[in-house]
Protein backbone atom coordinates (compact mmCIF):
# COMPACT_ATOMS: atom_id res chain seq x y z
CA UNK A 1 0.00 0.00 0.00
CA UNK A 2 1.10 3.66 -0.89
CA UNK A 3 1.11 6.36 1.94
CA UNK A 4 -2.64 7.20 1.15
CA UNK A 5 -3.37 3.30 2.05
CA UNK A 6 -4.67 2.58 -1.44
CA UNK A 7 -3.61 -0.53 -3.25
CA UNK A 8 -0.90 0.10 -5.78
CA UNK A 9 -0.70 -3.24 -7.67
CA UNK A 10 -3.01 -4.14 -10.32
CA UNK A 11 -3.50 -7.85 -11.57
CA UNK A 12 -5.71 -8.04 -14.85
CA UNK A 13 -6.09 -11.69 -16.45
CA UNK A 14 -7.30 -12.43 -19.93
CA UNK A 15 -8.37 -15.68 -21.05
CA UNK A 16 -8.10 -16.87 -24.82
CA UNK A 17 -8.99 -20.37 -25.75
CA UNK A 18 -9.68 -19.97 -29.41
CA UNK A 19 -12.85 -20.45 -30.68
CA UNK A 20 -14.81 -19.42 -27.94
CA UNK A 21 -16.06 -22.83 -27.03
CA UNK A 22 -14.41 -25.63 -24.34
CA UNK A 23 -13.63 -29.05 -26.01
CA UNK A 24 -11.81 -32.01 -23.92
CA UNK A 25 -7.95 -30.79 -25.78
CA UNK A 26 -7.90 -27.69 -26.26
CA UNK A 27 -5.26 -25.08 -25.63
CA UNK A 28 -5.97 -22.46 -23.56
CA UNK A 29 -4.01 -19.60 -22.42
CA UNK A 30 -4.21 -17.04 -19.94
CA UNK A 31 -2.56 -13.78 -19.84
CA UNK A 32 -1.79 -11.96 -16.63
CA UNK A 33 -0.55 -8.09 -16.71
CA UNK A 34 1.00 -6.47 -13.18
CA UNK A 35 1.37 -3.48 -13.00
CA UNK A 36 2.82 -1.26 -10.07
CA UNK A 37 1.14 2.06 -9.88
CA UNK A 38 3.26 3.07 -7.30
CA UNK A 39 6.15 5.68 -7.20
CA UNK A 40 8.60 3.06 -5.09
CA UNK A 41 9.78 -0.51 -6.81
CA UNK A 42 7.87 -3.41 -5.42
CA UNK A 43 10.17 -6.07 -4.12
CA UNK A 44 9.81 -9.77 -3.51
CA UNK A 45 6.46 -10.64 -4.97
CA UNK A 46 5.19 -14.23 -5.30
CA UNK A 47 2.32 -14.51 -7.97
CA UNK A 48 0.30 -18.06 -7.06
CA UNK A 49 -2.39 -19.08 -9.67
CA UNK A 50 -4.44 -22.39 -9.05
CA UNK A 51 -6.91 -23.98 -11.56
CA UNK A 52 -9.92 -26.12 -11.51
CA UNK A 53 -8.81 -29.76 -12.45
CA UNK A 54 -11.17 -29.66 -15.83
CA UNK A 55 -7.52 -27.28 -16.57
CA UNK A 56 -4.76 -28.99 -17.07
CA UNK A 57 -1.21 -28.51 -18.06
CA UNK A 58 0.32 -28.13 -22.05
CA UNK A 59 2.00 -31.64 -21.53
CA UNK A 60 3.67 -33.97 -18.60
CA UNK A 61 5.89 -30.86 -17.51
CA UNK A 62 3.10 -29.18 -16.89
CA UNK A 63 1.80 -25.86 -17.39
CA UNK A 64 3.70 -23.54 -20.55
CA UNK A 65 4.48 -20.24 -18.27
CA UNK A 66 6.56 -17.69 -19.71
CA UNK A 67 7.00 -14.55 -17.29
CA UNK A 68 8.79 -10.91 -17.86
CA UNK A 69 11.32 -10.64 -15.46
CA UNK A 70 10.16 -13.26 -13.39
CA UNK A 71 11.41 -16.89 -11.88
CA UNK A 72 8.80 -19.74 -12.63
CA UNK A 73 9.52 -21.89 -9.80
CA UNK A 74 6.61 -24.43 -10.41
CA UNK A 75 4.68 -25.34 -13.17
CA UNK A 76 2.38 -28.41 -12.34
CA UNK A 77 -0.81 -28.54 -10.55
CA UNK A 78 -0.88 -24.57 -10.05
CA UNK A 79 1.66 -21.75 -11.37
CA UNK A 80 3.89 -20.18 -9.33
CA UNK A 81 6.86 -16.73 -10.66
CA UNK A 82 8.51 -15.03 -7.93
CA UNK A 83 9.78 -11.15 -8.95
CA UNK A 84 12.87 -9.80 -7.39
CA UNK A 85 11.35 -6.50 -7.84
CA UNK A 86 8.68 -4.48 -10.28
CA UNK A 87 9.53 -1.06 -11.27
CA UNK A 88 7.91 1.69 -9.59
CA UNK A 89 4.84 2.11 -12.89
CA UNK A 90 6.13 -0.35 -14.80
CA UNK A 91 4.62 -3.52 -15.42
CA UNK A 92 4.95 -7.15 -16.23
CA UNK A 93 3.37 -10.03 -17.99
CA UNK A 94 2.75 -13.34 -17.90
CA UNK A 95 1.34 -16.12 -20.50
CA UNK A 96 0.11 -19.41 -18.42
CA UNK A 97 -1.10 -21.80 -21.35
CA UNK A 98 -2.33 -25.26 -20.52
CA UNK A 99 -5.63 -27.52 -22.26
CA UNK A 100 -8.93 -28.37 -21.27
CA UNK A 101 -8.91 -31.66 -19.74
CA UNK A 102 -10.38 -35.27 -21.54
C-alpha cells in the first residue's frame, strides 16, 4: 500500500482459448498483466495461480508459463513466478497456457 493506504498493484487476467467454445484438448491460455502504480519498486512478490482440475497442463511438464522478469519456480498442478522487484509504474506479464482436460 502507498502512503494514502490505497492498493498500488493491479493484476488483470485475460483468457483466450480460441474459438470461444471448451472441447476435452484444447489449448488455452491465460494472460496476466501487473502493474505497479506506485512511485517506489515493489520487491519480492510471489504470484500463485491455481486452476480447476477440468484445466490442465500443455504436456507432462506441466503448465507452458513464460514470465517478464520473473522466476517460474513451479509449473504443475498450479503456477507459481517469484519477482525480485517491479519497477515503480512499470509492469509485467505473464502467458500461463495449458488444455482443457479429456
Amino acid at each position: 500500500m502507498n502512503r494514502e493506504g490505497s492498493e498500488t498493484l493491479k493484476v488483470k487476467c485475460k483468457l483466450n482459448h480460441g474459438d470461444r467454445h471448451y472441447y476435452p484438448g484444447n489449448k488455452i491460455v491465460f494472460t496476466v498483466e501487473i502493474k505497479n502504480d506506485s512511485p517506489v519498486p515493489a520487491q519480492d512478490l510471489l504470484y500463485h495461480q491455481s486452476f480447476p482440475d477440468v484445466i490442465t497442463g500443455k504436456d507432462e511438464a506441466g503448465f507452458s508459463v513464460r514470465a517478464e522478469g520473473g522466476r517460474v519456480i513451479q509449473r504443475k498442478g498450479a503456477v507459481i513466478v517469484v519477482f525480485d522487484e517491479i519497477p515503480a509504474h512499470a509492469s509485467v506479464r505473464l502467458q500461463i497456457t495449458g488444455r482443457i482436460g479429456r
